[in-house]
Protein backbone atom coordinates (compact mmCIF):
# COMPACT_ATOMS: atom_id res chain seq x y z
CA UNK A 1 -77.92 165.14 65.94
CA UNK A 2 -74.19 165.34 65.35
CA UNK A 3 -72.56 165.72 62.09
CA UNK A 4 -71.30 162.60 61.65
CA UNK A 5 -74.75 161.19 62.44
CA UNK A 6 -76.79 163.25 59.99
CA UNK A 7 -74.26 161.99 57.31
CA UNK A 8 -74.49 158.45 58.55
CA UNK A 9 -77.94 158.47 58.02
CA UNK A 10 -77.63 160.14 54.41
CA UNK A 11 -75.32 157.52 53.57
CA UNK A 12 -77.92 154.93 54.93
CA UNK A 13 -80.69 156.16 53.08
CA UNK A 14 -78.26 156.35 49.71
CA UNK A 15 -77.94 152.84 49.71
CA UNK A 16 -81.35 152.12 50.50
CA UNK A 17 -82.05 153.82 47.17
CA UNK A 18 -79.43 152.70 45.02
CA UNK A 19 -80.29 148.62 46.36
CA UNK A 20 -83.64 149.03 46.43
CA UNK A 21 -85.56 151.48 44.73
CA UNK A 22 -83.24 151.68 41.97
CA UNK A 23 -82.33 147.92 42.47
CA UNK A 24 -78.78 149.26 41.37
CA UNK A 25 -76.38 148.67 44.26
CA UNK A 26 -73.15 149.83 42.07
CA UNK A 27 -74.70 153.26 42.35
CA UNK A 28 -73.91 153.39 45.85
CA UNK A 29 -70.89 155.29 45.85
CA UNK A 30 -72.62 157.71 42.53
CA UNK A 31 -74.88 159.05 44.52
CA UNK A 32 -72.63 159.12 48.11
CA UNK A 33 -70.36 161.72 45.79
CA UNK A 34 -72.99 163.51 43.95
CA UNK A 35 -75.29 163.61 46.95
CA UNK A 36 -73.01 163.19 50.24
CA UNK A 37 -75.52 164.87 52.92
CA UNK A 38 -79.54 164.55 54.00
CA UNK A 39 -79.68 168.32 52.76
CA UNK A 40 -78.33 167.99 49.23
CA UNK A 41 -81.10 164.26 49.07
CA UNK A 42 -83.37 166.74 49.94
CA UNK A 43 -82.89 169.10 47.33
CA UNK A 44 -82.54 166.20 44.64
CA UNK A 45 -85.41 164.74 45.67
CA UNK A 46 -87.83 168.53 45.21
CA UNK A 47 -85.86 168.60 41.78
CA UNK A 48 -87.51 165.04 40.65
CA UNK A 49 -90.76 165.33 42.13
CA UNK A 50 -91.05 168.86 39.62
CA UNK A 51 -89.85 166.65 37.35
CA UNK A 52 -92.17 164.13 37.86
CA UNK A 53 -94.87 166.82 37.65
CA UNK A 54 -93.11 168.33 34.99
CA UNK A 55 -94.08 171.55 36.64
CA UNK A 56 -93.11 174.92 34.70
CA UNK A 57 -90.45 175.38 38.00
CA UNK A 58 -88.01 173.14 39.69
CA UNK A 59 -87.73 172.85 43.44
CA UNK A 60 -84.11 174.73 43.62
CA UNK A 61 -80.50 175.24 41.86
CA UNK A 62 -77.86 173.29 43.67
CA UNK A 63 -74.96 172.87 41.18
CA UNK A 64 -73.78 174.26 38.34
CA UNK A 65 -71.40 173.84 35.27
CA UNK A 66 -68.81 176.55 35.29
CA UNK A 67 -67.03 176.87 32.02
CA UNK A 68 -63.69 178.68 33.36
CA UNK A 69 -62.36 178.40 29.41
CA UNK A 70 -63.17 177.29 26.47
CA UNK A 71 -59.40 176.80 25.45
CA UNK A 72 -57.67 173.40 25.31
CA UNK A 73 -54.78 172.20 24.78
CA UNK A 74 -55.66 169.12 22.40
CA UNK A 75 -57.80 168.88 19.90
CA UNK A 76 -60.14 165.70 20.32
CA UNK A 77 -61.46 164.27 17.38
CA UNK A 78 -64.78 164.19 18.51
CA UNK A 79 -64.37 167.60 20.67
CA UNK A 80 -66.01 170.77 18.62
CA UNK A 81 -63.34 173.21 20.78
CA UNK A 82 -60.43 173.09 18.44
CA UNK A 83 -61.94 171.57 15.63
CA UNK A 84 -65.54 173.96 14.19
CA UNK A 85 -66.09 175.61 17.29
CA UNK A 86 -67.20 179.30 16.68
CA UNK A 87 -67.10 180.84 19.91
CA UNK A 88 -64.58 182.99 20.45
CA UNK A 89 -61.75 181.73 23.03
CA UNK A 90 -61.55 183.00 26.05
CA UNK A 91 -61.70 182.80 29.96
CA UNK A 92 -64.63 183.48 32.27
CA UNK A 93 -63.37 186.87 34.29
CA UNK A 94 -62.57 186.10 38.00
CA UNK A 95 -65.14 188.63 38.94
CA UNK A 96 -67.84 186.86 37.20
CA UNK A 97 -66.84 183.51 38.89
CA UNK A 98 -66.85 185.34 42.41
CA UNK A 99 -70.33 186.42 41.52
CA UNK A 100 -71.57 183.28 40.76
CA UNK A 101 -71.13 182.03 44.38
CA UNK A 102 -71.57 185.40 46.54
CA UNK A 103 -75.00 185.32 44.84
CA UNK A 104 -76.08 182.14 45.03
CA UNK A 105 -75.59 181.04 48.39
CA UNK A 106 -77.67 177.35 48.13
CA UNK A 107 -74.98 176.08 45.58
CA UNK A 108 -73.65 173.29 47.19
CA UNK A 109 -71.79 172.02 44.16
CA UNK A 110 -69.69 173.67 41.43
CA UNK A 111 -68.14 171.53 38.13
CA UNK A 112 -65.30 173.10 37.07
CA UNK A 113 -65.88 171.67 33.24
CA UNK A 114 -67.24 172.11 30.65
CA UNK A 115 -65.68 172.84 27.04
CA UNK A 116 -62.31 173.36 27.50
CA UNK A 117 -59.39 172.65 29.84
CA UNK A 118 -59.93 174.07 33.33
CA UNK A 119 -55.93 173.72 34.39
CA UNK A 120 -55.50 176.15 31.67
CA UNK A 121 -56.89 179.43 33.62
CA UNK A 122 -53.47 180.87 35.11
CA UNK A 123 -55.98 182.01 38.71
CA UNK A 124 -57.55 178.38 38.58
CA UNK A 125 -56.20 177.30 42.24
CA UNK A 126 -57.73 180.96 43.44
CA UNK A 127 -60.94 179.85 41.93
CA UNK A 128 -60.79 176.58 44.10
CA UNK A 129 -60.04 178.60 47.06
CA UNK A 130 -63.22 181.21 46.76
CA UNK A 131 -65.30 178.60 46.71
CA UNK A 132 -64.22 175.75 49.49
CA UNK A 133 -64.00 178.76 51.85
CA UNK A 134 -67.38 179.06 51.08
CA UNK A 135 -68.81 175.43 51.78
CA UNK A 136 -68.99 174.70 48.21
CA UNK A 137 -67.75 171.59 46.45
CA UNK A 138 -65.42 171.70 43.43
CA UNK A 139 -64.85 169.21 40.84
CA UNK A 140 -63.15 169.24 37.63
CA UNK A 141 -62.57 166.78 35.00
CA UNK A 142 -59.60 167.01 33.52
CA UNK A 143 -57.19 165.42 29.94
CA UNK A 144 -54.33 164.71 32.56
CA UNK A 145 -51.76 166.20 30.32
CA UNK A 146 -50.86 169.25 32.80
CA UNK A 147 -50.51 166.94 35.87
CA UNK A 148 -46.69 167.73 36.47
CA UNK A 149 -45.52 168.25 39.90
CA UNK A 150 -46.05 171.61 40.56
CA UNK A 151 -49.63 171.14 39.94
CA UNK A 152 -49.74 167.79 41.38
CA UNK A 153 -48.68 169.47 44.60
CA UNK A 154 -51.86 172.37 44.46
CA UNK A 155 -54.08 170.41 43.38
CA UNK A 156 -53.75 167.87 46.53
CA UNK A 157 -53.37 171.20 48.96
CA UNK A 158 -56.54 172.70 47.17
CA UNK A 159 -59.64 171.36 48.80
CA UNK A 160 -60.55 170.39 46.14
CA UNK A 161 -63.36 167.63 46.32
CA UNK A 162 -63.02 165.45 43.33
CA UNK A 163 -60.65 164.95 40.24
CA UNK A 164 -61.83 162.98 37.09
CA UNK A 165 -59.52 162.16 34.55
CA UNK A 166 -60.46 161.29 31.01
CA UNK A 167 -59.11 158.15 29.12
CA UNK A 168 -60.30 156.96 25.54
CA UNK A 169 -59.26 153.43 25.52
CA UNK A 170 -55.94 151.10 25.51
CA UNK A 171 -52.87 153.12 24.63
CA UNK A 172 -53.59 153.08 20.48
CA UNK A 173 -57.18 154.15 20.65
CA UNK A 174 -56.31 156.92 23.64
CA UNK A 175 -53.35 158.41 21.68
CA UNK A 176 -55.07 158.48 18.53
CA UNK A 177 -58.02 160.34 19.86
CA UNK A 178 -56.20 162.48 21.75
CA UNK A 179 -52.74 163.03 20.38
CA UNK A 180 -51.32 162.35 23.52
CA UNK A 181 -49.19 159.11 24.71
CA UNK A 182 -51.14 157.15 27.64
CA UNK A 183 -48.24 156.05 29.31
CA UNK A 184 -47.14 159.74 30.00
CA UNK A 185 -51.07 159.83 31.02
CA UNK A 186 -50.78 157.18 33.63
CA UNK A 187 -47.27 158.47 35.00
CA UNK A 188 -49.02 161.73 35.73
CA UNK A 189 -51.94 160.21 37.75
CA UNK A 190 -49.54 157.77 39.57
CA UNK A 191 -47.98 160.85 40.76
CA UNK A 192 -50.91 162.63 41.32
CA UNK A 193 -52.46 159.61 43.54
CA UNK A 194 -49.03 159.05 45.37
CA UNK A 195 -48.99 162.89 46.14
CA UNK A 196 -52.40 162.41 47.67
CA UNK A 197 -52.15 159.45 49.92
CA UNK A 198 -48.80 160.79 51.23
CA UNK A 199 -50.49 163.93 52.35
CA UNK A 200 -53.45 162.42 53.82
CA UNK A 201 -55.87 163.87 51.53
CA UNK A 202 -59.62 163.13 50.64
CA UNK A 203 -59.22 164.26 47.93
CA UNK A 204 -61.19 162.05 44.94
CA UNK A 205 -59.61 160.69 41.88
CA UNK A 206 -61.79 159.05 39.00
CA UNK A 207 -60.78 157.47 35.61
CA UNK A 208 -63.56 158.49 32.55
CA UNK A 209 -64.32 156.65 29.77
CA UNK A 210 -66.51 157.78 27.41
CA UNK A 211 -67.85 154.65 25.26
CA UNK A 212 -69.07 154.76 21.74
CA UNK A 213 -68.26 152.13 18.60
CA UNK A 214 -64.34 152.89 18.78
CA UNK A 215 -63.30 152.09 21.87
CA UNK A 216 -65.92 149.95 23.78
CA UNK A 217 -64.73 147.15 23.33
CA UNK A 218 -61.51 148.21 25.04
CA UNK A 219 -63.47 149.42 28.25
CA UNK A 220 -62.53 145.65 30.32
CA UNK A 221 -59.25 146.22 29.13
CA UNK A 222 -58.98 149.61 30.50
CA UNK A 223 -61.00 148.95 33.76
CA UNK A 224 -58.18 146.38 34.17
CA UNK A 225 -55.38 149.02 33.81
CA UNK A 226 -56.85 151.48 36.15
CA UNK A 227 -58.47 150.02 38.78
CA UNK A 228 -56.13 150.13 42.08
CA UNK A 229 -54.49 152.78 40.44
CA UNK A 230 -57.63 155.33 41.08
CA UNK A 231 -60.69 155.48 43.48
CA UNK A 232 -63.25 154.80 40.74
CA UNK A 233 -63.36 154.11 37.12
CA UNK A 234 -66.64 154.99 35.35
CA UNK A 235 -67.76 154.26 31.56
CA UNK A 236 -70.39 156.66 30.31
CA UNK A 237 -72.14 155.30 27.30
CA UNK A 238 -72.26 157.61 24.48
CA UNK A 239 -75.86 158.60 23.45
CA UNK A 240 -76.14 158.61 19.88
CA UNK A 241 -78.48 161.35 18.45
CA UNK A 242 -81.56 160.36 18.06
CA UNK A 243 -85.72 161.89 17.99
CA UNK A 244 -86.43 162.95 21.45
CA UNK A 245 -89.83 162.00 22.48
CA UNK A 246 -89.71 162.67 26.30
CA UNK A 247 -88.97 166.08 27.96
CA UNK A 248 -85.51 166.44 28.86
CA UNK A 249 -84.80 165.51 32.74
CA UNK A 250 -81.94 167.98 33.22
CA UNK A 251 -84.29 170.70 32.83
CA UNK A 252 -85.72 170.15 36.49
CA UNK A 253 -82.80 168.24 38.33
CA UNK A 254 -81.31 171.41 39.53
CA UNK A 255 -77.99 172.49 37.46
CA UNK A 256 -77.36 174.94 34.79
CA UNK A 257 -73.99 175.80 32.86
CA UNK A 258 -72.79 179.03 32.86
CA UNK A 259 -70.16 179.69 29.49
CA UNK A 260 -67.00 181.40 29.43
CA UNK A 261 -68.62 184.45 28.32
CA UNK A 262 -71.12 184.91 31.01
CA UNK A 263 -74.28 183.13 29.21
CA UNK A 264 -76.16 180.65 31.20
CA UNK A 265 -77.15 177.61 29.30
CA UNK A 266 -79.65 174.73 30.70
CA UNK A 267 -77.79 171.99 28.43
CA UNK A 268 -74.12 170.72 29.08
CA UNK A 269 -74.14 169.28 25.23
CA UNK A 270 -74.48 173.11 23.72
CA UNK A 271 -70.95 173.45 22.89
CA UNK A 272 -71.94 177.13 20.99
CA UNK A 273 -74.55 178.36 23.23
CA UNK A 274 -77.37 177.56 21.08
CA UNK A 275 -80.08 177.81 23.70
CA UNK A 276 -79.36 180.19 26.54
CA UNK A 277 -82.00 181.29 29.03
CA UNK A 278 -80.15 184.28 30.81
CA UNK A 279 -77.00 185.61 30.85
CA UNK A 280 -74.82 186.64 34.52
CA UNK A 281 -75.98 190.12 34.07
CA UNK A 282 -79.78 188.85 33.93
CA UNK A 283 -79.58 188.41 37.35
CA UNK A 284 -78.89 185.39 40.00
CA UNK A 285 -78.50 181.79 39.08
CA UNK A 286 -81.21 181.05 40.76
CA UNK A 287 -83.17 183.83 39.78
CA UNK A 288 -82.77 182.26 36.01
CA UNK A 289 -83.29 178.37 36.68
CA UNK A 290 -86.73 179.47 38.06
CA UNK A 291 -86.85 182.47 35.91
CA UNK A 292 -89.53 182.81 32.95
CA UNK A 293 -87.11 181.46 29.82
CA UNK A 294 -86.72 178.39 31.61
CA UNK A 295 -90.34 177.95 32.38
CA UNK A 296 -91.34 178.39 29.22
CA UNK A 297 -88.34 175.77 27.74
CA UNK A 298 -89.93 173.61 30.20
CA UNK A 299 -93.16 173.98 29.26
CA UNK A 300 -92.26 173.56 25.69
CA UNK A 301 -90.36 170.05 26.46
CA UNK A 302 -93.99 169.40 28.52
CA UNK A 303 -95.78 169.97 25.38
CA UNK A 304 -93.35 167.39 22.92
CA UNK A 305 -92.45 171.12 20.91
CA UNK A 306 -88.83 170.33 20.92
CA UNK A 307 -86.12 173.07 20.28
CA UNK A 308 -83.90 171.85 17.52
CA UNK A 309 -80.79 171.75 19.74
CA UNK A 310 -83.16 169.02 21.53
CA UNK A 311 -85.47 167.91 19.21
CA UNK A 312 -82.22 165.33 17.69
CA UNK A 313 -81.08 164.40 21.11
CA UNK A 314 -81.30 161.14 22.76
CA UNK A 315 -79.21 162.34 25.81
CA UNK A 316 -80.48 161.84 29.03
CA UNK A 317 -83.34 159.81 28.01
CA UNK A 318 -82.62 156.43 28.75
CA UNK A 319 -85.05 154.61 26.33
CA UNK A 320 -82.50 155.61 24.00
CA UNK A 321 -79.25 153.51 25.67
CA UNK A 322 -78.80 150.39 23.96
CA UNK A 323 -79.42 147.46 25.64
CA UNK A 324 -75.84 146.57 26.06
CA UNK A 325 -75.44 149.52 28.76
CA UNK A 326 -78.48 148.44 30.78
């Protein structure tokens, strides 16, 4: 079967899911980007079925949260980095990035995001490179603010797979969470999606919105704004905190974050490395998502004995979404 073929059929069997199973057809193109070939279904699919056993190991790592910084360059008002975070600043070394893929050689999918501003890292478009000569995806999610034209221009020549760009709300609510003007926001993704289409990239370029009380009424207003102007715009309801009574999902479905200091973390929402189950010296990625400290946070989750990083979190369990969101 030919290439094209294979990912025909993956796209084929997507749908079926999304329409069907899920009887949500809008998450057609989710799970075409997440999930783009049969192999990487595959993979998903092991992950759910251990979680669906909620056996003490997952079928097999296949992305992971790379923390290249925990520096930013705004300070958020609901964003721990420059506000009461205690971690000390810095970069994750380029060697320990290189490791990360020559190691693991099942990744298929690298997020270049987690606390802090990836465009920061001076060697970030050398990063990019490592890994898409490798086979690997890269995507990043981004404030916008360092889209100029310099970067503009790399980040279309890159490979790079997907772009997402976060947005708070109409211009008043955006500016005063983030301290930065929307309209410069919007001229810098205009360029960056003009750049694109005039070099005949693939490259991917999403609008974020995070909703919670002060801005959600502002997400029609800001899905009218940005749609044409992007690929996709996504909302992401904000889970409030709240008793956790089912295990965690993201503790089988195949990811883990590694933070700018080298410690792998199984939780995207532990902004200070709370819970870590290994660290890059440990070991391999993989090596530590089936390893013995994440069995046995798996087997605590089985068992309703809830670490108190988790035991206050709603996230990922979607009994907790109000009804609104369904």
């Amino acid at each position: 079967m030919t290439k094209k073929a294979r990912e025909s059929r993956a796209g084929l069997f997507t749908r079926i899911v999304a329409r069907y199973y899920l009887r949500k057809p809008e998450l057609d193109r989710f799970l075409e980007i997440k999930y783009p070939t049969l192999a990487s279904r595959w993979h998903a699919a092991g992950n759910e079925w251990a979680y669906l056993r909620k056996s003490r190991r997952s079928h097999r790592l296949t992305a992971v949260n790379i923390e290249l910084t925990n520096r930013c360059n705004l300070a958020c008002v609901m964003c721990p980095v420059n506000r009461d975070m205690s971690r000390k600043k810095k970069d994750l070394e380029f060697d320990a990035f290189r490791r990360i893929l020559d190691e693991n050689l099942a990744l298929e999918l690298i997020l270049m995001f987690q606390w802090g501003e990836s465009l920061l890292v001076p060697d970030f478009f050398d990063r990019v490179a490592y890994a898409v000569e490798r086979g690997v995806r890269v995507m990043v999610t981004t404030n916008g603010t360092l889209l100029d034209e310099r970067t503009c221009h790399r980040i279309v020549a890159s490979g790079l797979d997907r772009i997402t760009i976060s947005v708070d709300g109409a211009a008043r609510t955006h500016e005063t969470i983030r301290g930065f003007p929307l309209a410069d926001l919007r001229r810098n993704v205009e360029r960056l999606v003009r750049m694109r289409d005039e070099a005949g990239s693939n490259l991917g370029i999403d609008i974020n919105m995070t909703l919670w009380e002060e801005n959600e009424e502002e997400a029609p207003e800001v899905r009218r704004q940005w749609e044409g102007v992007v690929d996709r715009v996504q909302f992401i309801p904000r889970f409030v905190d709240a008793p956790r009574s089912v295990p965690c999902r993201e503790l089988w479905r195949g990811a883990l974050v590694v933070l700018s200091d080298g410690r792998v973390a199984p939780c995207c929402r532990d902004s200070e490395g709370e819970l870590t189950v290994g660290h890059l010296d440990d070991g391999t990625l993989e090596e530590i998502w089936n390893g013995e400290a994440m069995a046995a946070l798996r087997d605590r989750h089985r068992q309703g004995d809830f670490p108190p990083l988790c035991a206050q979190c709603g996230e990922y369990a979607t009994e907790q979404v109000h009804p609104r969101f369904s």
